[in-house]
PDB file of N, CA and C in Angstrom:
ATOM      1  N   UNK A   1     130.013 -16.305 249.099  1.00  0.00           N
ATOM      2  CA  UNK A   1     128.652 -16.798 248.979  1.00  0.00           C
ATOM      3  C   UNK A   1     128.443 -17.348 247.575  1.00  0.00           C
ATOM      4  N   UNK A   2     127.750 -17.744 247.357  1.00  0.00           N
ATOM      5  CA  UNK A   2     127.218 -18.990 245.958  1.00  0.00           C
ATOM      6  C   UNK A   2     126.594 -18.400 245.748  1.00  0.00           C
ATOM      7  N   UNK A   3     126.544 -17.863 244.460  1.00  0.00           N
ATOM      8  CA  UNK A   3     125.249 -17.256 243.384  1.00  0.00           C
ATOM      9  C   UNK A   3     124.012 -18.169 243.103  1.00  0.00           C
ATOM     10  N   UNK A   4     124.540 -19.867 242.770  1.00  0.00           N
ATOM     11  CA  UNK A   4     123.381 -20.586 242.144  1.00  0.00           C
ATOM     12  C   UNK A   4     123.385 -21.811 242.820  1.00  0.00           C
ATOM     13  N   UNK A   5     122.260 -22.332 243.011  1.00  0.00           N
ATOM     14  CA  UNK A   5     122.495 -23.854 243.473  1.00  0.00           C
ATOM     15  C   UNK A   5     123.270 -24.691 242.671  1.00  0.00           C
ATOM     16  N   UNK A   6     123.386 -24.350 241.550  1.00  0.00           N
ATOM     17  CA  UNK A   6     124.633 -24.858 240.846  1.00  0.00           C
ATOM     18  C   UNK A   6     126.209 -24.835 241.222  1.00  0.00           C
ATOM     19  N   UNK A   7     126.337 -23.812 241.772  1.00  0.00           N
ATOM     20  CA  UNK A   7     127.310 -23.277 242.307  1.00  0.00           C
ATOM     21  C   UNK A   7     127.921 -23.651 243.851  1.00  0.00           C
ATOM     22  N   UNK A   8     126.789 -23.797 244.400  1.00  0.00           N
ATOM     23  CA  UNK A   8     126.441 -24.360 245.876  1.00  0.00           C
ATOM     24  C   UNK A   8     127.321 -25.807 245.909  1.00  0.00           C
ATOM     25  N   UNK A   9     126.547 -26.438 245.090  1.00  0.00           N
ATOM     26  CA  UNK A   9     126.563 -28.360 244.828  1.00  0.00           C
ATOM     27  C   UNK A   9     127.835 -28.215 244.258  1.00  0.00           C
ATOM     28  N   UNK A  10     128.185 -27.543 243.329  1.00  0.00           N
ATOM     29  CA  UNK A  10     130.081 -27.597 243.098  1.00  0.00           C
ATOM     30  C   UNK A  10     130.955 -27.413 243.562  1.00  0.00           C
ATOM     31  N   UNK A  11     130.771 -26.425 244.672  1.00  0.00           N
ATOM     32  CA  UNK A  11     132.044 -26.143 245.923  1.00  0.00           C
ATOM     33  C   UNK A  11     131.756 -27.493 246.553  1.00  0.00           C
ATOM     34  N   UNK A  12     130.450 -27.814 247.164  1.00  0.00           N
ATOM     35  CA  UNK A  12     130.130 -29.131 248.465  1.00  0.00           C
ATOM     36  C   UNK A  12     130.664 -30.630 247.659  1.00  0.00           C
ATOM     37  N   UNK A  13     130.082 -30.601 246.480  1.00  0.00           N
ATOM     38  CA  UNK A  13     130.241 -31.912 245.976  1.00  0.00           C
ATOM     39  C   UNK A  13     131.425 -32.429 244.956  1.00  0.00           C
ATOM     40  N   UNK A  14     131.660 -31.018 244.376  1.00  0.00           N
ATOM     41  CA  UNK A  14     133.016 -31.304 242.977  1.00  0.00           C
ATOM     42  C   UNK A  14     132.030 -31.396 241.988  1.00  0.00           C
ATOM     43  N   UNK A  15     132.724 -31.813 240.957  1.00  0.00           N
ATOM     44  CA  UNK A  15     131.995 -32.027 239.383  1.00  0.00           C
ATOM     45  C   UNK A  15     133.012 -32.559 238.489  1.00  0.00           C
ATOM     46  N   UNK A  16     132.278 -33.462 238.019  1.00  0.00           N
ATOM     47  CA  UNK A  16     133.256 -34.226 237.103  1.00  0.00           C
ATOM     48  C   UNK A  16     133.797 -33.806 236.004  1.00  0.00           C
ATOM     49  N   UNK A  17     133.210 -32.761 235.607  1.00  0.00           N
ATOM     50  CA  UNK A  17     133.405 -31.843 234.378  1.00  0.00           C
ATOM     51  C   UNK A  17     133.985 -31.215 234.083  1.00  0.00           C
ATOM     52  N   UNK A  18     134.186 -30.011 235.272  1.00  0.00           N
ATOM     53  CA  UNK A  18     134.552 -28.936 235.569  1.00  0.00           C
ATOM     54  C   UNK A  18     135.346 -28.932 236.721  1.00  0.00           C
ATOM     55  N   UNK A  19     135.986 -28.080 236.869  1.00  0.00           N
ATOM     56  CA  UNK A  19     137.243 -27.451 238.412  1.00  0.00           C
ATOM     57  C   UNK A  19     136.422 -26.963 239.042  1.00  0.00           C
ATOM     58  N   UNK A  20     136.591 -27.171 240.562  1.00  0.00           N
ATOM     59  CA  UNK A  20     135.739 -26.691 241.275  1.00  0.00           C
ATOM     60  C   UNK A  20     136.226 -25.258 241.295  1.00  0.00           C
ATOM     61  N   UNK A  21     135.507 -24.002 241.280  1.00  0.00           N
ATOM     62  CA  UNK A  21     136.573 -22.927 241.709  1.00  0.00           C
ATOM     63  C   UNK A  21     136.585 -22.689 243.264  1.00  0.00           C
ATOM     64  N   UNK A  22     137.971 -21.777 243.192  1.00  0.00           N
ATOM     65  CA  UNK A  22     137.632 -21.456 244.396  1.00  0.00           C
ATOM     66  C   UNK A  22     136.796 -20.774 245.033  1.00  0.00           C
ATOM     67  N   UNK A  23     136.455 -20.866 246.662  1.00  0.00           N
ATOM     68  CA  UNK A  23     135.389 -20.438 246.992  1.00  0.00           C
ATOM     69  C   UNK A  23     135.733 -20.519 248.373  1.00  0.00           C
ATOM     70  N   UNK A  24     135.118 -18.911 248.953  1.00  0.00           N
ATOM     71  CA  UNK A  24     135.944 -18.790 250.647  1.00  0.00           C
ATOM     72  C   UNK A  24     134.565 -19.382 250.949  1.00  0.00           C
ATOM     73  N   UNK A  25     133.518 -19.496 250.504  1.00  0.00           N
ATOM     74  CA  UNK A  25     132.179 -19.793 251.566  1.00  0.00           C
ATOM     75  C   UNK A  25     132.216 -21.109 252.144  1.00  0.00           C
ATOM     76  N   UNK A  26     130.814 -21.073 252.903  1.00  0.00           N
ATOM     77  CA  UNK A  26     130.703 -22.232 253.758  1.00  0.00           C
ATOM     78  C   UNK A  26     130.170 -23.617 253.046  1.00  0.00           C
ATOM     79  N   UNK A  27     130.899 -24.635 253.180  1.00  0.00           N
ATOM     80  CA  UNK A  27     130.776 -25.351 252.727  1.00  0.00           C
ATOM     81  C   UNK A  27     129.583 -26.797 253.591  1.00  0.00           C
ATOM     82  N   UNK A  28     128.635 -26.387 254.181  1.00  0.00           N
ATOM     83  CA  UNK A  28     127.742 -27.472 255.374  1.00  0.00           C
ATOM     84  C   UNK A  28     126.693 -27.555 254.147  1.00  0.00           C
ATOM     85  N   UNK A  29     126.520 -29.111 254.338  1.00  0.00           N
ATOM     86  CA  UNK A  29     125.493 -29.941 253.921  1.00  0.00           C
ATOM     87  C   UNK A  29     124.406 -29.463 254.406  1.00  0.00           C
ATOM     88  N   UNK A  30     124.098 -29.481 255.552  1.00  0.00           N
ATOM     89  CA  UNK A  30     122.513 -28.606 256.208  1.00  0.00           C
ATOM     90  C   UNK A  30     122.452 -27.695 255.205  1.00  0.00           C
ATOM     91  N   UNK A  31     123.205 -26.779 255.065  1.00  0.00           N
ATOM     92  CA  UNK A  31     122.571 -25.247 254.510  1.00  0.00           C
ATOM     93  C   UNK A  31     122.178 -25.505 252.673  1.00  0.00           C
ATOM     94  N   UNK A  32     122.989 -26.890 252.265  1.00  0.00           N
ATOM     95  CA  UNK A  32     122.937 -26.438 251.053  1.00  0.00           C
ATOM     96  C   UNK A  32     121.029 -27.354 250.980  1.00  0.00           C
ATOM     97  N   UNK A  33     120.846 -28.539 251.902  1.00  0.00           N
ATOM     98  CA  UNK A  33     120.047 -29.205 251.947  1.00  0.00           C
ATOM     99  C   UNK A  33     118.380 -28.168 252.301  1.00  0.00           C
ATOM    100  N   UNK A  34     119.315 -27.006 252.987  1.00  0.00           N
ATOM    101  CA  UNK A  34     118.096 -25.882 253.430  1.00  0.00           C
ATOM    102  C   UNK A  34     117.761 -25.168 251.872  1.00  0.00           C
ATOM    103  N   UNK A  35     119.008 -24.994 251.383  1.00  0.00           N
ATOM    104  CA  UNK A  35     118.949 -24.461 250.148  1.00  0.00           C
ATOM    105  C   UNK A  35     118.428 -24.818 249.106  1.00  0.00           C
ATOM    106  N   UNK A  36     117.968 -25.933 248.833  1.00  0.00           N
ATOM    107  CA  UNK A  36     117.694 -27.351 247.891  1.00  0.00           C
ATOM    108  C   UNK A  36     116.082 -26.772 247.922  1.00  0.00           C
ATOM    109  N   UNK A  37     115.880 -27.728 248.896  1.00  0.00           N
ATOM    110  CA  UNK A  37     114.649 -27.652 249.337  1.00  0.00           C
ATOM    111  C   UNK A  37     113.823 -26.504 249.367  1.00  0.00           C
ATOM    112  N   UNK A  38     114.187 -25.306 249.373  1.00  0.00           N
ATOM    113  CA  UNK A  38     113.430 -24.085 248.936  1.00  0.00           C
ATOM    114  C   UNK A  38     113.736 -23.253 247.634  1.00  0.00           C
ATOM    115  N   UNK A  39     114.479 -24.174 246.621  1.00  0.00           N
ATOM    116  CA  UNK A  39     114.716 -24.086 245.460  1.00  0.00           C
ATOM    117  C   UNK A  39     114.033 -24.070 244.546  1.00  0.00           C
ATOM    118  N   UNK A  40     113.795 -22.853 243.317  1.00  0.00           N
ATOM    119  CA  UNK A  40     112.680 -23.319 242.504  1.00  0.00           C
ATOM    120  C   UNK A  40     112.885 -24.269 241.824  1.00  0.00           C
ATOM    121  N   UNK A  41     111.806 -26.205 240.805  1.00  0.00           N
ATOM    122  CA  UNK A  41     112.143 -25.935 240.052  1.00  0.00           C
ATOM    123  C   UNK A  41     113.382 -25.828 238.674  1.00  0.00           C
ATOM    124  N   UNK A  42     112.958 -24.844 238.511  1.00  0.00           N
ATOM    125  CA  UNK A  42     113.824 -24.184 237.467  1.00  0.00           C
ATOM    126  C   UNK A  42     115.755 -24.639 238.170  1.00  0.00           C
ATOM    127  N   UNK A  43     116.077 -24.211 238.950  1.00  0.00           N
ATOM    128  CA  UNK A  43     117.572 -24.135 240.128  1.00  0.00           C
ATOM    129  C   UNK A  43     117.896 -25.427 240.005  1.00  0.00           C
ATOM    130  N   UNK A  44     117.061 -26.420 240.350  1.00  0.00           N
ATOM    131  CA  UNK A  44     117.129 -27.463 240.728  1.00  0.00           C
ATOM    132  C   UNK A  44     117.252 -28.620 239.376  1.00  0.00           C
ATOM    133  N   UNK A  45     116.466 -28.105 238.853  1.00  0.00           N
ATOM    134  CA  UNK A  45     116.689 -28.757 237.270  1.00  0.00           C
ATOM    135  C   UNK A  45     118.193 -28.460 236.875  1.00  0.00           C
ATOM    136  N   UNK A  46     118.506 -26.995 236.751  1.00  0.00           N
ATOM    137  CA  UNK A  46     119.389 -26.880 235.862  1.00  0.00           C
ATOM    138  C   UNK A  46     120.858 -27.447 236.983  1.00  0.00           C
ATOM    139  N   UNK A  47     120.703 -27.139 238.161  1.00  0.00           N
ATOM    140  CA  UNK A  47     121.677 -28.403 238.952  1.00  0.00           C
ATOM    141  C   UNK A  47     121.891 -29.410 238.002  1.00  0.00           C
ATOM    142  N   UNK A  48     120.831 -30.113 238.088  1.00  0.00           N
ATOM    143  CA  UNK A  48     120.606 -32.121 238.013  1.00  0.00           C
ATOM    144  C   UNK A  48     121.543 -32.061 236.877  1.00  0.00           C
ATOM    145  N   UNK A  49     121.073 -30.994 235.297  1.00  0.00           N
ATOM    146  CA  UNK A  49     121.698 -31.079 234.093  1.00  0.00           C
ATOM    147  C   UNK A  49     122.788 -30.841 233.748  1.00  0.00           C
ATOM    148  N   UNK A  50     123.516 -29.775 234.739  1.00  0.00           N
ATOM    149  CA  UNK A  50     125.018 -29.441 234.765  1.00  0.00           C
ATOM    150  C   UNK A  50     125.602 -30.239 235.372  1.00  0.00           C
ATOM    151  N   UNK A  51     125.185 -30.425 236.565  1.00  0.00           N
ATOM    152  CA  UNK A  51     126.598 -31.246 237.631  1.00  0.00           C
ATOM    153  C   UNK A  51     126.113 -33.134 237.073  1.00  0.00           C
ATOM    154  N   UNK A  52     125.179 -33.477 235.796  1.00  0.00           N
ATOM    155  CA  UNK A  52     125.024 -34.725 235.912  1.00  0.00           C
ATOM    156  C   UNK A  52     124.189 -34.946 234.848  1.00  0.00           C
ATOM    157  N   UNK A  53     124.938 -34.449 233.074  1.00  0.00           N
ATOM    158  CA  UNK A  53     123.916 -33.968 232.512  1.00  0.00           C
ATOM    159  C   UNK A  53     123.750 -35.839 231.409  1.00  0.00           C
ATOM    160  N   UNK A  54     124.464 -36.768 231.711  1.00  0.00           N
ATOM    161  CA  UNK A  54     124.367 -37.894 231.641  1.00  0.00           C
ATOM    162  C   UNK A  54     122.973 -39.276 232.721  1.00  0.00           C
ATOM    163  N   UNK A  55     122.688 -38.359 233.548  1.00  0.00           N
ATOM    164  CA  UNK A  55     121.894 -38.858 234.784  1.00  0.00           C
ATOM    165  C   UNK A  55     122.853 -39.760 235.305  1.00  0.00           C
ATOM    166  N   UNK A  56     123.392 -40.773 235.076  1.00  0.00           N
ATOM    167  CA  UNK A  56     124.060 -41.719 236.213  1.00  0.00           C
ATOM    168  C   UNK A  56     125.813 -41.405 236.575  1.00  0.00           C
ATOM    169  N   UNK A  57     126.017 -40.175 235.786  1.00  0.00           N
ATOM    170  CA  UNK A  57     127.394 -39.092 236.127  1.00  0.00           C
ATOM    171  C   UNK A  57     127.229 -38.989 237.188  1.00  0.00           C
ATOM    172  N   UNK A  58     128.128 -37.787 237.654  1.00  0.00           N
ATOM    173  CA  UNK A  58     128.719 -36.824 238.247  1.00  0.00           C
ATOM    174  C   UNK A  58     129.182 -37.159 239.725  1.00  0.00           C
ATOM    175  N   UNK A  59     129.315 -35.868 240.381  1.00  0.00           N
ATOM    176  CA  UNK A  59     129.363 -36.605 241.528  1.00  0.00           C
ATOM    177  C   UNK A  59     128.698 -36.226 243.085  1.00  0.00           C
ATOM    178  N   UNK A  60     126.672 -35.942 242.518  1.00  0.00           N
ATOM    179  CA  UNK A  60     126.164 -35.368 243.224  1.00  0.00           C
ATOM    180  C   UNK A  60     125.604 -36.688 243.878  1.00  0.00           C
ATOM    181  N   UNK A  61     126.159 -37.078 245.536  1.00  0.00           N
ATOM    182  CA  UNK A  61     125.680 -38.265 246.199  1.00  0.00           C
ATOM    183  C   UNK A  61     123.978 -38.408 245.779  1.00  0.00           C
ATOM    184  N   UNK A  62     123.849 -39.877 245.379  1.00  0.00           N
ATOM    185  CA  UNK A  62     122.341 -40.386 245.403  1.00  0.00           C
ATOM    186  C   UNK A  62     121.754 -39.708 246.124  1.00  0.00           C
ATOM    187  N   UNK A  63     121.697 -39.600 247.766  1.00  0.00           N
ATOM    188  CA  UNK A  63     120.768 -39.100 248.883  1.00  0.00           C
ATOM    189  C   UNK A  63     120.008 -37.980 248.115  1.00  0.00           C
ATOM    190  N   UNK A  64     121.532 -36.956 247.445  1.00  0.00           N
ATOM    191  CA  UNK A  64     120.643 -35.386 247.132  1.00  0.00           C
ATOM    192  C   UNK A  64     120.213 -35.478 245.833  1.00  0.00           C
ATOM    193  N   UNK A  65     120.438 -36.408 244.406  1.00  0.00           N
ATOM    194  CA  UNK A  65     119.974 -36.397 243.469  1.00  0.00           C
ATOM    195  C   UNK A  65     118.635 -36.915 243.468  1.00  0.00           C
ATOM    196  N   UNK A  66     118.204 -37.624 244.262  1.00  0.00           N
ATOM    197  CA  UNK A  66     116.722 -38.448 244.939  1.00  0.00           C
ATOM    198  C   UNK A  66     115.689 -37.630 245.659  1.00  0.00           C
ATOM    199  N   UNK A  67     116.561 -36.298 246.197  1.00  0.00           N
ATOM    200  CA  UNK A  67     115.772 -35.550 247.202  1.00  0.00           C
ATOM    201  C   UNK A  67     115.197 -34.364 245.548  1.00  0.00           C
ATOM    202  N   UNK A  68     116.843 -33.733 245.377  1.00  0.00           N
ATOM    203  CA  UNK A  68     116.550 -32.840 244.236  1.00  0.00           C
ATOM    204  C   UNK A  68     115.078 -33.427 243.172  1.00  0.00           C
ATOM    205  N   UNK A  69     115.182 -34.681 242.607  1.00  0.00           N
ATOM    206  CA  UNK A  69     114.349 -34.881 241.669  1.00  0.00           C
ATOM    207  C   UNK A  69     112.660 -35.049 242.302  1.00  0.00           C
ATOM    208  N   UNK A  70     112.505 -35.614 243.596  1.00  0.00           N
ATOM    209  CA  UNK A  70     111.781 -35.548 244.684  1.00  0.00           C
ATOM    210  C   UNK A  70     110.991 -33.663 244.683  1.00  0.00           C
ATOM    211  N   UNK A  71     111.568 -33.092 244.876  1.00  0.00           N
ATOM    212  CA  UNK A  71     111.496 -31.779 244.974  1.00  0.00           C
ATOM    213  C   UNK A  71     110.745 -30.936 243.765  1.00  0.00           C
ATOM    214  N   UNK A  72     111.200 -31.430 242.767  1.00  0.00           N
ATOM    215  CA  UNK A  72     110.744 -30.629 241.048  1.00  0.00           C
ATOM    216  C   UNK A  72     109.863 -31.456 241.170  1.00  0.00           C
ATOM    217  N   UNK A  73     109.190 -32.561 241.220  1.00  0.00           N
ATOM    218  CA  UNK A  73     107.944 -33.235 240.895  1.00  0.00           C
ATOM    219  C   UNK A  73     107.014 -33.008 241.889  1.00  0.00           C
ATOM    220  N   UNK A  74     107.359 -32.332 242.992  1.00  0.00           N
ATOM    221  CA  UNK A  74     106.323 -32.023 243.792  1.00  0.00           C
ATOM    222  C   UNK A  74     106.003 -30.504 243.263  1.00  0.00           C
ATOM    223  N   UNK A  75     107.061 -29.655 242.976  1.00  0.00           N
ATOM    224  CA  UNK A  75     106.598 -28.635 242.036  1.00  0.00           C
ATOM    225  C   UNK A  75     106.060 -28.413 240.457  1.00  0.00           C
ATOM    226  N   UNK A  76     106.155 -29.740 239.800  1.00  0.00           N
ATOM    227  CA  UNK A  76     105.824 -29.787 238.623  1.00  0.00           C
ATOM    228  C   UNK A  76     105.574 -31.190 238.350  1.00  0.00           C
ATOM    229  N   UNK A  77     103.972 -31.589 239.140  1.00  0.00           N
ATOM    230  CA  UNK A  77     103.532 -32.776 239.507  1.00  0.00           C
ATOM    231  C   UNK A  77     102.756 -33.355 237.525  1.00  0.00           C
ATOM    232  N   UNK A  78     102.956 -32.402 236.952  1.00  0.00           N
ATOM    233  CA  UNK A  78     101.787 -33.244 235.853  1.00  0.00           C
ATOM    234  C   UNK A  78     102.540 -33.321 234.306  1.00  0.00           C
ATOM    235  N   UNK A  79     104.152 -33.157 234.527  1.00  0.00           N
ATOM    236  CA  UNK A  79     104.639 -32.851 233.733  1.00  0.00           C
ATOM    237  C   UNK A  79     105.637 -34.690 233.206  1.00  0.00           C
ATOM    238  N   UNK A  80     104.903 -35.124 232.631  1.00  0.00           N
ATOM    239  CA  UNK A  80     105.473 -36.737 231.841  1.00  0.00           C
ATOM    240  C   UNK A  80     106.969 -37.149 231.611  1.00  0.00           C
ATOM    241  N   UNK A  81     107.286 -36.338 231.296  1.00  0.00           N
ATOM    242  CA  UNK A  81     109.050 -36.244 230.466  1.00  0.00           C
ATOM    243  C   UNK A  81     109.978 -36.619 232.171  1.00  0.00           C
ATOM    244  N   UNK A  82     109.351 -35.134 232.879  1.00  0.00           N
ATOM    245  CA  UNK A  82     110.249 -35.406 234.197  1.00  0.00           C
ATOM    246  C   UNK A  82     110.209 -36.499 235.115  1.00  0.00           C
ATOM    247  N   UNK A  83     109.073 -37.054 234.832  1.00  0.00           N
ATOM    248  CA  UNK A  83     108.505 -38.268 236.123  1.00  0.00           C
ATOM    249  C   UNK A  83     109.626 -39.359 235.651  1.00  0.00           C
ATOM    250  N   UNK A  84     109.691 -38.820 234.336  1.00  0.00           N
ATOM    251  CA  UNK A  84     110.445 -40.840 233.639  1.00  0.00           C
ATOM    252  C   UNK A  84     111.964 -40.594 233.953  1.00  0.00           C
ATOM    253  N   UNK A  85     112.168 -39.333 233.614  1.00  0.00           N
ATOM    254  CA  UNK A  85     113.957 -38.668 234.153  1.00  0.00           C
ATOM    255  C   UNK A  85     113.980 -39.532 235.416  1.00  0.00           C
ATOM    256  N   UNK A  86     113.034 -38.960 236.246  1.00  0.00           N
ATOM    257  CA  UNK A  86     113.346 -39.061 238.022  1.00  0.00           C
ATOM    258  C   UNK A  86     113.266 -40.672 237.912  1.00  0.00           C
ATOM    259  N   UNK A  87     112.648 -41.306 237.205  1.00  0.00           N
ATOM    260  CA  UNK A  87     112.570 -43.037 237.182  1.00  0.00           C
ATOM    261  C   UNK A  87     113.746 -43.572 236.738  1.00  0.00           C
ATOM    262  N   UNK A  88     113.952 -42.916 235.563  1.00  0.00           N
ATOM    263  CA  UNK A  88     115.521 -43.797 235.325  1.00  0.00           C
ATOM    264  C   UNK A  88     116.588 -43.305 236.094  1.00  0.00           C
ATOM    265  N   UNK A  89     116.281 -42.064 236.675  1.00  0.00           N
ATOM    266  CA  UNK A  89     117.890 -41.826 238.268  1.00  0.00           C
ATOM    267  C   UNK A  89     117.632 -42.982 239.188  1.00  0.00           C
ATOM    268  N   UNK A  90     116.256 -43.282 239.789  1.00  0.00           N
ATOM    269  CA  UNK A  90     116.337 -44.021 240.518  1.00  0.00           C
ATOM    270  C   UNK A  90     116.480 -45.476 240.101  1.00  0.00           C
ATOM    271  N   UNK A  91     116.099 -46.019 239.016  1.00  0.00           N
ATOM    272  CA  UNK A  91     116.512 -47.316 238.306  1.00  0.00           C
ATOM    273  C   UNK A  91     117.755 -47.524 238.585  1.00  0.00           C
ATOM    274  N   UNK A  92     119.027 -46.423 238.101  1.00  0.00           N
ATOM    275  CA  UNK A  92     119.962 -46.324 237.641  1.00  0.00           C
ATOM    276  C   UNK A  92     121.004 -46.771 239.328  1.00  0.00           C
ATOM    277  N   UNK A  93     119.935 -46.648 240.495  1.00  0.00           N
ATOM    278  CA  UNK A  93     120.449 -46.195 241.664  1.00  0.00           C
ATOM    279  C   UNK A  93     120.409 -47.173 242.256  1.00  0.00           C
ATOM    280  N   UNK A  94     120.245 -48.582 241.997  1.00  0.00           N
ATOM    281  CA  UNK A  94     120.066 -49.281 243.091  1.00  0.00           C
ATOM    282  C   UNK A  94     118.290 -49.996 242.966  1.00  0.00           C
ATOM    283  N   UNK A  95     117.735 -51.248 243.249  1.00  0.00           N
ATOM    284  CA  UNK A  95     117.158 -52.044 243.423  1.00  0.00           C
ATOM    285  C   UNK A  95     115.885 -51.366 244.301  1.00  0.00           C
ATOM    286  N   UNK A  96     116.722 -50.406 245.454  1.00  0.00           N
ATOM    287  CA  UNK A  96     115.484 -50.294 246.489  1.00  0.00           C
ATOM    288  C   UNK A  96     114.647 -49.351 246.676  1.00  0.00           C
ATOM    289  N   UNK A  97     114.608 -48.897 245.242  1.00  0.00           N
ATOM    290  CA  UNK A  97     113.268 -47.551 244.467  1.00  0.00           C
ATOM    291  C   UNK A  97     112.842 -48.010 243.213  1.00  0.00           C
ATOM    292  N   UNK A  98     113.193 -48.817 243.128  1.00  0.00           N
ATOM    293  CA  UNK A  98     112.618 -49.750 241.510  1.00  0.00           C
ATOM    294  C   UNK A  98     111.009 -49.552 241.934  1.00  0.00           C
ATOM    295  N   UNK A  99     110.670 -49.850 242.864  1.00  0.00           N
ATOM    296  CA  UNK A  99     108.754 -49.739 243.212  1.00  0.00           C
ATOM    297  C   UNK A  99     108.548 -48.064 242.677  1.00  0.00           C
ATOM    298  N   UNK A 100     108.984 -47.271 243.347  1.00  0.00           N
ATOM    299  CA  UNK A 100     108.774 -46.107 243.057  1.00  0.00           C
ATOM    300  C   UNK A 100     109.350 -45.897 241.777  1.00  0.00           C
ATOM    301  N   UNK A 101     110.203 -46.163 241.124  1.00  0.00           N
ATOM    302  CA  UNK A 101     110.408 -45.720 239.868  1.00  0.00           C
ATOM    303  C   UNK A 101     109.418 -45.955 238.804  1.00  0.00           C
ATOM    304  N   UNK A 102     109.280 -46.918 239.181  1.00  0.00           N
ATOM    305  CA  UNK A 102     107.846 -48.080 238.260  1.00  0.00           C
ATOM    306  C   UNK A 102     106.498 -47.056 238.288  1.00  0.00           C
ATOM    307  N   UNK A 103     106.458 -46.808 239.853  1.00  0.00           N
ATOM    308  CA  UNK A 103     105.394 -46.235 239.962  1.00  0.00           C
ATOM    309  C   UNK A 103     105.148 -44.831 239.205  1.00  0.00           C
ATOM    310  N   UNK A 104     106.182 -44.103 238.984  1.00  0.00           N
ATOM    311  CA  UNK A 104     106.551 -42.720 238.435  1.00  0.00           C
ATOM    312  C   UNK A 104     106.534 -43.098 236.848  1.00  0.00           C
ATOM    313  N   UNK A 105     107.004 -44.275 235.927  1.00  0.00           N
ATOM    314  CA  UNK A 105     106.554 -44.895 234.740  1.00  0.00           C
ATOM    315  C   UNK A 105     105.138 -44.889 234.841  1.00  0.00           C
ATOM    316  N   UNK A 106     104.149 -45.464 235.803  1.00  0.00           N
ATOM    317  CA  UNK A 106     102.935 -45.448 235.387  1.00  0.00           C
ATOM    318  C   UNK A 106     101.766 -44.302 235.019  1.00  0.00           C
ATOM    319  N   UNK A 107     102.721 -43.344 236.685  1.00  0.00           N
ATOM    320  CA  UNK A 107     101.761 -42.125 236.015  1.00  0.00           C
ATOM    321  C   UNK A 107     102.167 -41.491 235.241  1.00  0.00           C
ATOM    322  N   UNK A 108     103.133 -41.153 234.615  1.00  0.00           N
ATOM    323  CA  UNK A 108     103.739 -40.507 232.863  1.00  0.00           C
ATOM    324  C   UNK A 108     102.958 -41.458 231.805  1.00  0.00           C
ATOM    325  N   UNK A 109     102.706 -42.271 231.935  1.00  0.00           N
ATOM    326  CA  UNK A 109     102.064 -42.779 230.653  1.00  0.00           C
ATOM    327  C   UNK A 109     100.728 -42.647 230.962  1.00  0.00           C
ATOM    328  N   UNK A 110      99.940 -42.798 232.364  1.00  0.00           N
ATOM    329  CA  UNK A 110      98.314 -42.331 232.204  1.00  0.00           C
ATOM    330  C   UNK A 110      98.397 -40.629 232.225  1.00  0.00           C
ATOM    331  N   UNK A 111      99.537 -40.004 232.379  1.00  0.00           N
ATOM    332  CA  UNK A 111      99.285 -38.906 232.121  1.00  0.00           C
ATOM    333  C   UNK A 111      98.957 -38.229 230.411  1.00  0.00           C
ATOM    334  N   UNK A 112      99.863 -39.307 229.751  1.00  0.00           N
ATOM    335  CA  UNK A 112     100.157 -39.535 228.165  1.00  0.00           C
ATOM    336  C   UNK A 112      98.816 -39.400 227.828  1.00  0.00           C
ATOM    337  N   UNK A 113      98.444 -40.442 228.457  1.00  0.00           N
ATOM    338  CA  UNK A 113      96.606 -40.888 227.782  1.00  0.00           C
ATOM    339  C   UNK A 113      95.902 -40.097 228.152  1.00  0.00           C
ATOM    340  N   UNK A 114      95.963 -39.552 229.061  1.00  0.00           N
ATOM    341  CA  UNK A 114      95.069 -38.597 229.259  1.00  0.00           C
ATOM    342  C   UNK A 114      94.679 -37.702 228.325  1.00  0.00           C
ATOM    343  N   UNK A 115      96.190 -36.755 227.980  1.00  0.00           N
ATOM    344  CA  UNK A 115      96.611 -35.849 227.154  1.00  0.00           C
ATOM    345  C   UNK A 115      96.009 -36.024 226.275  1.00  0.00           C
TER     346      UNK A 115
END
């Protein structure tokens, strides 16, 4: 069994960094995607920073780095720094979230002003 979602995403996905170790557990996308998703947070962050602490590294497929960053901003909706992270993954990703990335630039900076 996997101690951390860190741990999880390194048996399923590899890491560019590091050796995967070994590991008798189960290796299904569903469970780790079940796992993700009821992740605090905190789990999920420190994922993104280990297995991809460059943002356009590693070798956690787009689908789950989009869902993961998706996930912390719905748990930590007012926080500026992270909205622009999650903007430049998706910049970094391809043409067809540039709207949404933009959009995640706008509210970090009226969040700025607000402040």
């Amino acid at each position: 069994m996997h101690v951390t979602l860190t741990d999880h995403a390194r048996c399923l996905f590899g890491d560019e960094y590091r050796a995967t170790p070994p590991c008798a557990g189960e290796h299904d996308e569903t469970y780790f995607i079940e796992e993700l998703t009821f992740a605090d947070a905190d789990a999920i962050l420190a994922m993104l920073r280990e297995l991809c602490p460059y943002l356009v590294d590693g070798h956690l497929p787009v689908r789950i780095r989009n869902l993961a960053y998706r996930l912390v901003l719905l748990q930590r909706p007012d926080e500026p720094e992270l909205m622009r992270e999650a903007a430049r993954s998706l910049f970094s990703h391809g043409p067809d979230w540039d709207d949404i990335a933009a959009a995640l630039e706008r509210r970090a900076d009226a969040l700025d002003t607000a402040a």
